[in-house]
Protein backbone atom coordinates (compact mmCIF):
# COMPACT_ATOMS: atom_id res chain seq x y z
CA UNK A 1 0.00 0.00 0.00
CA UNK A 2 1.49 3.31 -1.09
CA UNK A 3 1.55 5.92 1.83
CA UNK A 4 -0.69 9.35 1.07
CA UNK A 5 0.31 12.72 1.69
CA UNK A 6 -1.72 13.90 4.86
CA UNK A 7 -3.97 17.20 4.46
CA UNK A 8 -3.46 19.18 7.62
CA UNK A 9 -6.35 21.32 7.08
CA UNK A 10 -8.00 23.03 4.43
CA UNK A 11 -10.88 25.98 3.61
CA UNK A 12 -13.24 26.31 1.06
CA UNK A 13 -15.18 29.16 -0.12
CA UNK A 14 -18.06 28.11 -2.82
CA UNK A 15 -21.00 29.94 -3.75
CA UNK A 16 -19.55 32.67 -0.93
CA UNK A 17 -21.66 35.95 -0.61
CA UNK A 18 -20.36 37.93 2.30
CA UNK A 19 -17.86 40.36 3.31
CA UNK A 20 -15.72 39.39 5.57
CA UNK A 21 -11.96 38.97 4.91
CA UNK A 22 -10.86 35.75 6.38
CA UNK A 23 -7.22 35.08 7.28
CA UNK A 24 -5.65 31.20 7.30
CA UNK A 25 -2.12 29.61 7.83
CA UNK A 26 -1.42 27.90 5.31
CA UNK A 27 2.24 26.26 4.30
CA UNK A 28 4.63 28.04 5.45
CA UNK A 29 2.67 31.22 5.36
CA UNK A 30 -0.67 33.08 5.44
CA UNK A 31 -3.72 34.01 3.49
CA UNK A 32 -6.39 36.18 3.04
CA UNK A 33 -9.59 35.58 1.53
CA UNK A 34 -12.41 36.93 0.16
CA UNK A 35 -15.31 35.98 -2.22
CA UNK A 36 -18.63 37.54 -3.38
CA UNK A 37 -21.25 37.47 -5.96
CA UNK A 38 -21.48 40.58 -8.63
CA UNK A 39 -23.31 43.37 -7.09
CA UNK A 40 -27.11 42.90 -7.66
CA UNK A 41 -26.93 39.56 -9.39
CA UNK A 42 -29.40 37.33 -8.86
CA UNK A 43 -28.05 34.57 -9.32
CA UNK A 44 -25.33 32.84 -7.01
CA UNK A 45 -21.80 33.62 -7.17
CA UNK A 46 -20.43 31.05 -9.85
CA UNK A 47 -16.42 31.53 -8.49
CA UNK A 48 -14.72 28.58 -5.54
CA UNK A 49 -11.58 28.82 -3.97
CA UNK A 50 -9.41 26.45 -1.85
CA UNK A 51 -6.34 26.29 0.36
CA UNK A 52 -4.60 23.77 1.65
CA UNK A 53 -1.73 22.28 4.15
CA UNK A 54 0.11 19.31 3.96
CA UNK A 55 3.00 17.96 5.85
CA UNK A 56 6.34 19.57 5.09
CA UNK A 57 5.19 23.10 5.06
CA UNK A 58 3.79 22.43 1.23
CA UNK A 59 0.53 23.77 -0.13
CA UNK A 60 -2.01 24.56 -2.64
CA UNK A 61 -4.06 27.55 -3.14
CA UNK A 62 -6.68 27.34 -5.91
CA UNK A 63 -9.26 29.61 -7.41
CA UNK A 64 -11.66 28.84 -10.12
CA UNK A 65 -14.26 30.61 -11.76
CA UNK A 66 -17.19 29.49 -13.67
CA UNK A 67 -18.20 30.51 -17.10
CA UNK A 68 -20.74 34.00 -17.60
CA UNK A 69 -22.42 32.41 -20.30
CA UNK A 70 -22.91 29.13 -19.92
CA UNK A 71 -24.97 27.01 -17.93
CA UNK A 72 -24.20 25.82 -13.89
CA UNK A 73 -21.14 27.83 -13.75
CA UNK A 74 -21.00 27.69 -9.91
CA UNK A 75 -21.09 24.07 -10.67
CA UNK A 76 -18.49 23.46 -12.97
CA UNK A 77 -16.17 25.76 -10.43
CA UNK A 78 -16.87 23.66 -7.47
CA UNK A 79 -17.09 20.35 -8.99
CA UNK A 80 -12.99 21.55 -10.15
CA UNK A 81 -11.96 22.43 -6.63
CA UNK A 82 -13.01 19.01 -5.34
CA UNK A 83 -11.45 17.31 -7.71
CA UNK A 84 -8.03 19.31 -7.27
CA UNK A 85 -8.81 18.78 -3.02
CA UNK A 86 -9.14 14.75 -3.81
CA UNK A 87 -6.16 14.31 -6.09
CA UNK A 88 -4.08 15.91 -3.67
CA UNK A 89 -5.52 14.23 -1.32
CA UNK A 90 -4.19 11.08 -3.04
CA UNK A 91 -0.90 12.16 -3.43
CA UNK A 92 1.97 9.64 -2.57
CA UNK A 93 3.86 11.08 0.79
CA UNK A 94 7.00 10.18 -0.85
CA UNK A 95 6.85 13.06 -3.49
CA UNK A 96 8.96 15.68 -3.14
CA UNK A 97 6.68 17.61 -5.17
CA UNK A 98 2.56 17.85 -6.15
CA UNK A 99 3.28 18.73 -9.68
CA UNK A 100 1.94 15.06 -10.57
CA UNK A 101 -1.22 15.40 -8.05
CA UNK A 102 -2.10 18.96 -9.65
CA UNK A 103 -2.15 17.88 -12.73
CA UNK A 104 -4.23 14.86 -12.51
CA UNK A 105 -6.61 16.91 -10.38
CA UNK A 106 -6.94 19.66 -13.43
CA UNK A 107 -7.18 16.44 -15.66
CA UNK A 108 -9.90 15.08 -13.59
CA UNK A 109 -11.95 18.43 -13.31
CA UNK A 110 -11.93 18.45 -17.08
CA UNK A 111 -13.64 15.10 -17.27
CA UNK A 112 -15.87 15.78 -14.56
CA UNK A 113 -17.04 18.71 -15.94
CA UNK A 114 -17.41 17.53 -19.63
CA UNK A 115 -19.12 14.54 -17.75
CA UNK A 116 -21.96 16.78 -16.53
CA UNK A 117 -23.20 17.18 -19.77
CA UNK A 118 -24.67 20.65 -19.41
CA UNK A 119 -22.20 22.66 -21.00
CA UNK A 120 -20.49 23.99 -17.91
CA UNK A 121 -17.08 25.60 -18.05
CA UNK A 122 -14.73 27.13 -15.69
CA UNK A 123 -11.37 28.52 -15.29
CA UNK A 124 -9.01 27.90 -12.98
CA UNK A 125 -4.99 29.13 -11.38
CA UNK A 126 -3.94 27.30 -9.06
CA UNK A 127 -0.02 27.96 -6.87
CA UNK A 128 1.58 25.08 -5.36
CA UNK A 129 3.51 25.79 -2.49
CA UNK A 130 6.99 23.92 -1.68
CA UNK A 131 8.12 26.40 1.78
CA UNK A 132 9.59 29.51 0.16
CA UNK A 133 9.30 27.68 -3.90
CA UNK A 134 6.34 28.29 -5.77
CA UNK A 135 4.75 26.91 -9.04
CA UNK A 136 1.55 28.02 -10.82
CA UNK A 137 -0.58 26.16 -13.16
CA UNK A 138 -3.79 27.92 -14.64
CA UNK A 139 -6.54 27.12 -17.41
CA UNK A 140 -8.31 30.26 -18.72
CA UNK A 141 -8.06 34.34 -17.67
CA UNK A 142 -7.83 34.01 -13.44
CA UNK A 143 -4.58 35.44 -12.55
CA UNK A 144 -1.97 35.20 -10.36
CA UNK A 145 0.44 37.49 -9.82
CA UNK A 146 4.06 37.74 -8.01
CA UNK A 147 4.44 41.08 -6.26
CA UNK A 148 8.04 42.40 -4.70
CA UNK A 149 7.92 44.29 -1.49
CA UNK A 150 8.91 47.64 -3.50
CA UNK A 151 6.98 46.76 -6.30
CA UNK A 152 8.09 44.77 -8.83
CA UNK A 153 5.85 42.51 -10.54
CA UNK A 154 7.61 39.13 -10.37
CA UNK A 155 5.42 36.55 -12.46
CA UNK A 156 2.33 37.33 -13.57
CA UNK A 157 0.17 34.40 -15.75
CA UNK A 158 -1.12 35.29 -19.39
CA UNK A 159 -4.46 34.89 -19.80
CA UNK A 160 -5.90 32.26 -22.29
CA UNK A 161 -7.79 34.99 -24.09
CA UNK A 162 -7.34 36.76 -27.50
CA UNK A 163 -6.95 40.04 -25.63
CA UNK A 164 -4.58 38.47 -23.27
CA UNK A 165 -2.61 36.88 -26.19
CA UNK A 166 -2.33 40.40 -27.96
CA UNK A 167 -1.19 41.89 -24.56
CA UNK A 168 1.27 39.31 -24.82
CA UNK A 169 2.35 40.06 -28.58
CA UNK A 170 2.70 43.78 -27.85
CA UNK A 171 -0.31 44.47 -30.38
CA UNK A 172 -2.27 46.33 -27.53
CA UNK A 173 -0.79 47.46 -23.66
CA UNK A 174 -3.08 46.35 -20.60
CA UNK A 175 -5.02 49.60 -20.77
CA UNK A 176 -6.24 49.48 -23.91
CA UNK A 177 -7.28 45.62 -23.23
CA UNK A 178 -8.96 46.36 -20.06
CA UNK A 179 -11.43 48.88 -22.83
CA UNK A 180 -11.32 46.42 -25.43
CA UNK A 181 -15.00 45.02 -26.65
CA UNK A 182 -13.45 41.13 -26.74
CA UNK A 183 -12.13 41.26 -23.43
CA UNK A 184 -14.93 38.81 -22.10
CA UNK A 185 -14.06 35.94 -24.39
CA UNK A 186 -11.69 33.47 -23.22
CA UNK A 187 -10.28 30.64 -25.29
CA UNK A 188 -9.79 27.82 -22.83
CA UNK A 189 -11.48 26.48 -20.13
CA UNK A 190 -11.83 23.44 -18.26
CA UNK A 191 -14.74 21.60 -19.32
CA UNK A 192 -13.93 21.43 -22.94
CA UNK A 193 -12.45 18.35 -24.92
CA UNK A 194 -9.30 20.54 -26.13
CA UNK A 195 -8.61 22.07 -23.09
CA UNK A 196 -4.88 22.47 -22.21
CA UNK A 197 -2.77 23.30 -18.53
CA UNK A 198 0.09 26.41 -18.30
CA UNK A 199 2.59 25.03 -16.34
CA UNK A 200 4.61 27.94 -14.80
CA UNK A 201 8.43 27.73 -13.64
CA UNK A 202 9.41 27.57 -10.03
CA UNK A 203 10.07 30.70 -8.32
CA UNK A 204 11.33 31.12 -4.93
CA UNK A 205 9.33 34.25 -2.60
CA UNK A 206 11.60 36.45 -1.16
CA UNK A 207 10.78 37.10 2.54
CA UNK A 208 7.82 39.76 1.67
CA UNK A 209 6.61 39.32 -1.56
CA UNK A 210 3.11 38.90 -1.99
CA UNK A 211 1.52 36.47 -4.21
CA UNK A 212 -2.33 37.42 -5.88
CA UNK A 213 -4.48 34.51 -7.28
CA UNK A 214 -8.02 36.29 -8.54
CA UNK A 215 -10.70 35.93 -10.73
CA UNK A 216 -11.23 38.19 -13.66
CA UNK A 217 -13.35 40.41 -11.35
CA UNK A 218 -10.35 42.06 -9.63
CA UNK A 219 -8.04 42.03 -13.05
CA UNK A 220 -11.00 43.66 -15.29
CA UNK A 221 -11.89 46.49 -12.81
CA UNK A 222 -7.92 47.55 -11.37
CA UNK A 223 -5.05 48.38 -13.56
CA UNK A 224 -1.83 45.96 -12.55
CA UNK A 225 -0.03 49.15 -11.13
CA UNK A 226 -3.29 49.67 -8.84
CA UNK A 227 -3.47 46.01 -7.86
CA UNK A 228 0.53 45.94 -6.79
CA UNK A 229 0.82 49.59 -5.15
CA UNK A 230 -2.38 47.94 -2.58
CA UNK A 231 -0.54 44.60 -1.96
CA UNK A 232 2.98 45.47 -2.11
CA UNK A 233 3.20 46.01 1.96
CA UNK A 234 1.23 46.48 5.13
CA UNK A 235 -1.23 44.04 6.99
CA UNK A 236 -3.06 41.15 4.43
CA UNK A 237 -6.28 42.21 5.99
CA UNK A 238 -5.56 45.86 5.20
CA UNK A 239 -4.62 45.21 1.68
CA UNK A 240 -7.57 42.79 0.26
CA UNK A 241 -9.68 45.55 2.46
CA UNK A 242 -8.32 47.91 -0.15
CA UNK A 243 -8.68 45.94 -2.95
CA UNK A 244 -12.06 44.85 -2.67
CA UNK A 245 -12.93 48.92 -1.60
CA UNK A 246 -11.91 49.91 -4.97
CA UNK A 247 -12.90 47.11 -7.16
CA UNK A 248 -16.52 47.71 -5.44
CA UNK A 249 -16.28 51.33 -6.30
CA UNK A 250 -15.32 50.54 -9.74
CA UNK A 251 -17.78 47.82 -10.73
CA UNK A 252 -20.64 50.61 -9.31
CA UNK A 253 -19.53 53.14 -11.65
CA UNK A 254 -20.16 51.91 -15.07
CA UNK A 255 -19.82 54.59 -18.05
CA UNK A 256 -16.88 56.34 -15.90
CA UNK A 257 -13.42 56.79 -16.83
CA UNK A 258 -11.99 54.05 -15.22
CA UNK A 259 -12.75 50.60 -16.60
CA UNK A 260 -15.93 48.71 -14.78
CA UNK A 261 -16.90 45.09 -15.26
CA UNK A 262 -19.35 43.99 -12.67
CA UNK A 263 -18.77 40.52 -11.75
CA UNK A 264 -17.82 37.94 -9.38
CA UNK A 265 -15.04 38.68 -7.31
CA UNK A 266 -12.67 36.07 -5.50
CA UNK A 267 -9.32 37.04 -4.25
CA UNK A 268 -6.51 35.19 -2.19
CA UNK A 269 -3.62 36.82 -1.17
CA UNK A 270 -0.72 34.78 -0.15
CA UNK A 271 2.77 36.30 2.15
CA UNK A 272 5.36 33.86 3.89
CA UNK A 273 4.97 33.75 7.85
């Protein structure tokens, strides 16, 4: 019998509608969290988020966020949490890594969610944590970003969109995207049968960097240089306060200068202890 990796403890937010900031060990760190539904939708909020612990200070945090558009969203983005919590779950303890249980669980959440048969979709970034050495995967437009204490953007994920591929290319900068009348599309998500997983590099946090996963509610409502001068330092509670303030203000104020996309909002922020 092969020996499992144990889960110290883990949270969940799914379907989430409330305001409070929450704050978790996790790893060999902490991390604030915070979900809600678009304001007045009536419908539930279709974004999930996870974090875990295992032994030997390693981690996973995990955001996903189900497809405007198509049917059971909230479903398809739950239904890909669990399946990341369960392969991970599964993981042998003798790995010095959970690159293998990561991507099985994004695997899995594929064929789960094709396996509904409702047309469900959802994206999803996900950061596995080795103590200070991280590594991102992601499937669609949620984000993560890398933030240095004076900040400098240290990673940041491209989105699987056409406007995130022409950031990319240099055919349009992030202002112009974050205006751009295709910005909603995205052109892979997890519950499709040609879906496909960005595996990032390792990177290893210096003491106070700050690492961001979000859905596309924070990214489509705050400019990057917005998003990094809140995080960069001071208190996680104070900084997702700040966040969430602003992209609030700036989903309420449609037709303004600033850009406004009211949507779902779910935000982690992740510092080392």
């Amino acid at each position: 019998m092969v020996a499992v990796l144990h889960l110290l403890s883990e949270f969940i937010l799914a379907e989430a509608d409330f305001a409070d900031i929450e704050i978790h060990a996790v790893a060999s760190g902490r991390v604030a969290s915070y979900s809600r539904r678009a304001p007045d939708k009536p419908t539930v909020n279709e974004d999930a988020a996870a974090a875990l612990t295992l032994a030997s200070q390693a981690g996973l945090l995990v955001v996903a966020d189900g497809a405007g558009g198509f049917r059971a969203g909230e479903v398809a983005s739950r239904l890909a949490i669990q399946e990341m919590i369960d392969a991970i779950a599964r993981a042998p303890e003798n790995d010095e890594s959970l690159r293998d249980a990561v991507l099985t669980g994004i695997e899995n959440a594929n064929r789960a969610v094709l396996g509904l048969s409702l047309g469900a979709a959802t994206t999803l970034v996900a950061v596995e944590i080795q103590g200070r050495t991280i590594r991102s995967y992601h499937v669609g437009d949620s984000t993560m970003l890398v933030v240095g204490q004076r900040g400098r953007v240290k990673l940041q994920t491209i989105s699987h969109s056409p406007v995130g591929y022409a950031v990319e290319a240099g055919m349009i900068d992030a202002g112009e995207a974050m205006q751009h009348e295709e910005r909603h599309l995205v052109s892979n998500l997890i519950g499709t049968p040609d879906m496909r997983l960005e595996l990032g590099s390792t990177l290893v946090l210096a003491p106070r960097d700050t690492v961001i996963l979000a859905s596309d509610g924070l990214f489509d409502n705050l400019h990057i240089e917005e998003i990094v001068e809140l995080v960069r330092c001071g208190p996680l509670d104070r900084s997702m306060a700040e966040l969430v303030d602003l992209a609030q203000q700036r989903m309420a104020n449609e037709g303004g200068e600033h850009p406004s996309k009211p949507d779902d909002l779910t935000i982690l922020i992740y510092r080392l202890a």
